[in-house]
C-alpha atoms as a PDB file:
ATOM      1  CA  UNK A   1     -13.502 179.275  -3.891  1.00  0.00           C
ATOM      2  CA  UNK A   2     -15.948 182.101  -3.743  1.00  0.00           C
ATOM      3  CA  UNK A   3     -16.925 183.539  -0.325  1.00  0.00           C
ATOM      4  CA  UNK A   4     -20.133 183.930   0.988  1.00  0.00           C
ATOM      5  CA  UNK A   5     -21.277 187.202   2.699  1.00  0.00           C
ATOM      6  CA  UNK A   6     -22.420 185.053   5.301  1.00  0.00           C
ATOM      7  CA  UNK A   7     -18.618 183.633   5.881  1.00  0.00           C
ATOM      8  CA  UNK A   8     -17.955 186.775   5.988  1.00  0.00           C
ATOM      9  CA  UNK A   9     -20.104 187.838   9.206  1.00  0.00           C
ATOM     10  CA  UNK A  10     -20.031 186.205  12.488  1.00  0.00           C
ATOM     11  CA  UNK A  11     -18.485 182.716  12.339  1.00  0.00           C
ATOM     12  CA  UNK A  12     -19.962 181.488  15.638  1.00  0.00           C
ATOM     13  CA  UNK A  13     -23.721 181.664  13.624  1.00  0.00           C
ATOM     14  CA  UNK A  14     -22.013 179.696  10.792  1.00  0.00           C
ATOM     15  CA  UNK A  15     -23.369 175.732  11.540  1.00  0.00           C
ATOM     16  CA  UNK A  16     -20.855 173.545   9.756  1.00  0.00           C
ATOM     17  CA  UNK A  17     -21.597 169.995   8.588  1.00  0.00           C
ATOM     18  CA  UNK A  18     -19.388 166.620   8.104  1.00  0.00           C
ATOM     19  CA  UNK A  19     -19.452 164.868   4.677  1.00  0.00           C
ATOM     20  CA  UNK A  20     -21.681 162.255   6.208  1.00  0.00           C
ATOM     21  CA  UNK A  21     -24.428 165.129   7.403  1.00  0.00           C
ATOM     22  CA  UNK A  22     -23.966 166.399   3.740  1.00  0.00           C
ATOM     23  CA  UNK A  23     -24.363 163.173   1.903  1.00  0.00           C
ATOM     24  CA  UNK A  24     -27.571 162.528   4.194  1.00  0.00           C
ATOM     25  CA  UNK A  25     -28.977 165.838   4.172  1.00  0.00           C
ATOM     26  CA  UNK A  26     -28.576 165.668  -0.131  1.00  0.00           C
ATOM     27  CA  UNK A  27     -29.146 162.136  -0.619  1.00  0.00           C
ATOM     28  CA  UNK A  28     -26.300 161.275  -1.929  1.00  0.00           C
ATOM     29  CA  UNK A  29     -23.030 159.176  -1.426  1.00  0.00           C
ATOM     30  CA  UNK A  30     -20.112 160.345   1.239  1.00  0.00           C
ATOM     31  CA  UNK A  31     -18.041 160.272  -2.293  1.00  0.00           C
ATOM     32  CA  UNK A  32     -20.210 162.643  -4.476  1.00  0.00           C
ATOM     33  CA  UNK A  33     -20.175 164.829  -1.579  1.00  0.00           C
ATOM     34  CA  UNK A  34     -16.220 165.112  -1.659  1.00  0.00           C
ATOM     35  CA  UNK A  35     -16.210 165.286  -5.368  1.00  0.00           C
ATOM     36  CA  UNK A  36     -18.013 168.297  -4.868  1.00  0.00           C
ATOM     37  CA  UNK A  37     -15.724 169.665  -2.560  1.00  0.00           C
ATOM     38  CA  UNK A  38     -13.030 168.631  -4.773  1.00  0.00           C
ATOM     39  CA  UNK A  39     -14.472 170.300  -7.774  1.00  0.00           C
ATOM     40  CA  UNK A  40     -14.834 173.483  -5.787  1.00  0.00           C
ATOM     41  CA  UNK A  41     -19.033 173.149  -6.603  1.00  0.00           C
ATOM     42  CA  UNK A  42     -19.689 173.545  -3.080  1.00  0.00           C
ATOM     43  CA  UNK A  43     -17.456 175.737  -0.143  1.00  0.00           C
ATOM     44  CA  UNK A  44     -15.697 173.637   2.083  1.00  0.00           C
ATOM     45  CA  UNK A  45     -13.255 174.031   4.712  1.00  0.00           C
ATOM     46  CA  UNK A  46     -10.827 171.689   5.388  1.00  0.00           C
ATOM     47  CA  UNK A  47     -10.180 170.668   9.196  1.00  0.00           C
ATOM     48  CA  UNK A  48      -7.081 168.349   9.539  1.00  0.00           C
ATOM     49  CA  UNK A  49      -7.651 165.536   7.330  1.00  0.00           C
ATOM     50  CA  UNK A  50     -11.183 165.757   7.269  1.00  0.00           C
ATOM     51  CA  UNK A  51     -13.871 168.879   5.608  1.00  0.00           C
ATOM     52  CA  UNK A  52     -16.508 170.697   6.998  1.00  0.00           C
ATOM     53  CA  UNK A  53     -19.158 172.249   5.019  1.00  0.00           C
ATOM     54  CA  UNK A  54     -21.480 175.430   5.901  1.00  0.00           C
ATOM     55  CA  UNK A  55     -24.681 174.347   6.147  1.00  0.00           C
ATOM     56  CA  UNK A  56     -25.846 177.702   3.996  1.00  0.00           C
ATOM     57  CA  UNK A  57     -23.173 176.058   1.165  1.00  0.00           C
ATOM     58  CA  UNK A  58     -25.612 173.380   1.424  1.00  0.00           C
ATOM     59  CA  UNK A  59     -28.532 174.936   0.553  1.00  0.00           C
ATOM     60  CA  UNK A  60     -27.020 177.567  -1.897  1.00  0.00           C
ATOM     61  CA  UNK A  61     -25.842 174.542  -4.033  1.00  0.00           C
ATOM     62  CA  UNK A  62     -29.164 172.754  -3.526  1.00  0.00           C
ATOM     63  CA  UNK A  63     -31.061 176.357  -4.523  1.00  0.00           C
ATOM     64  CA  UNK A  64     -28.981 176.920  -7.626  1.00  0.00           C
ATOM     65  CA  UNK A  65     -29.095 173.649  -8.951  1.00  0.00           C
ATOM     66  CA  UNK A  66     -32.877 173.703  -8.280  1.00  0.00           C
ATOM     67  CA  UNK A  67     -32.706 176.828 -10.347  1.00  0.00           C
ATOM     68  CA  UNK A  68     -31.316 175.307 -13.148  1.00  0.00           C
ATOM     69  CA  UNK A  69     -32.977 172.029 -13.630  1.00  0.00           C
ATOM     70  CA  UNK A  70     -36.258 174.032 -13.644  1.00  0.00           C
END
């Protein structure tokens, strides 16, 4: 898991999303979302037994995959 220089600034700007806000926000399912996570293809954070995601993860992974399919 690589860290972001965002991660590694102020944590109270850092806006962290649930699977669910993921999976909505990519249009995907809850369980590609966590295959993600699992696959360590997007930065997660794990919070008891549930993850939270930084929203700039989101839209790094959306950017570079953009990148490549183009």
């Amino acid at each position: 898991m690589t860290r972001s220089p965002q991660v590694d600034g102020d944590l109270a700007d850092v806006r962290f999303l649930t699977v669910a806000e993921v999976a909505t926000l990519m249009r995907v399912s809850k369980m590609t979302v966590y295959r993600l996570v699992h696959n360590g293809d997007l930065t997660a954070v794990r919070v008891g037994r549930s993850f939270r995601v930084p929203e700039h993860a989101v839209h790094e992974y959306l950017r570079a995959a953009f990148d490549e399919s183009a």
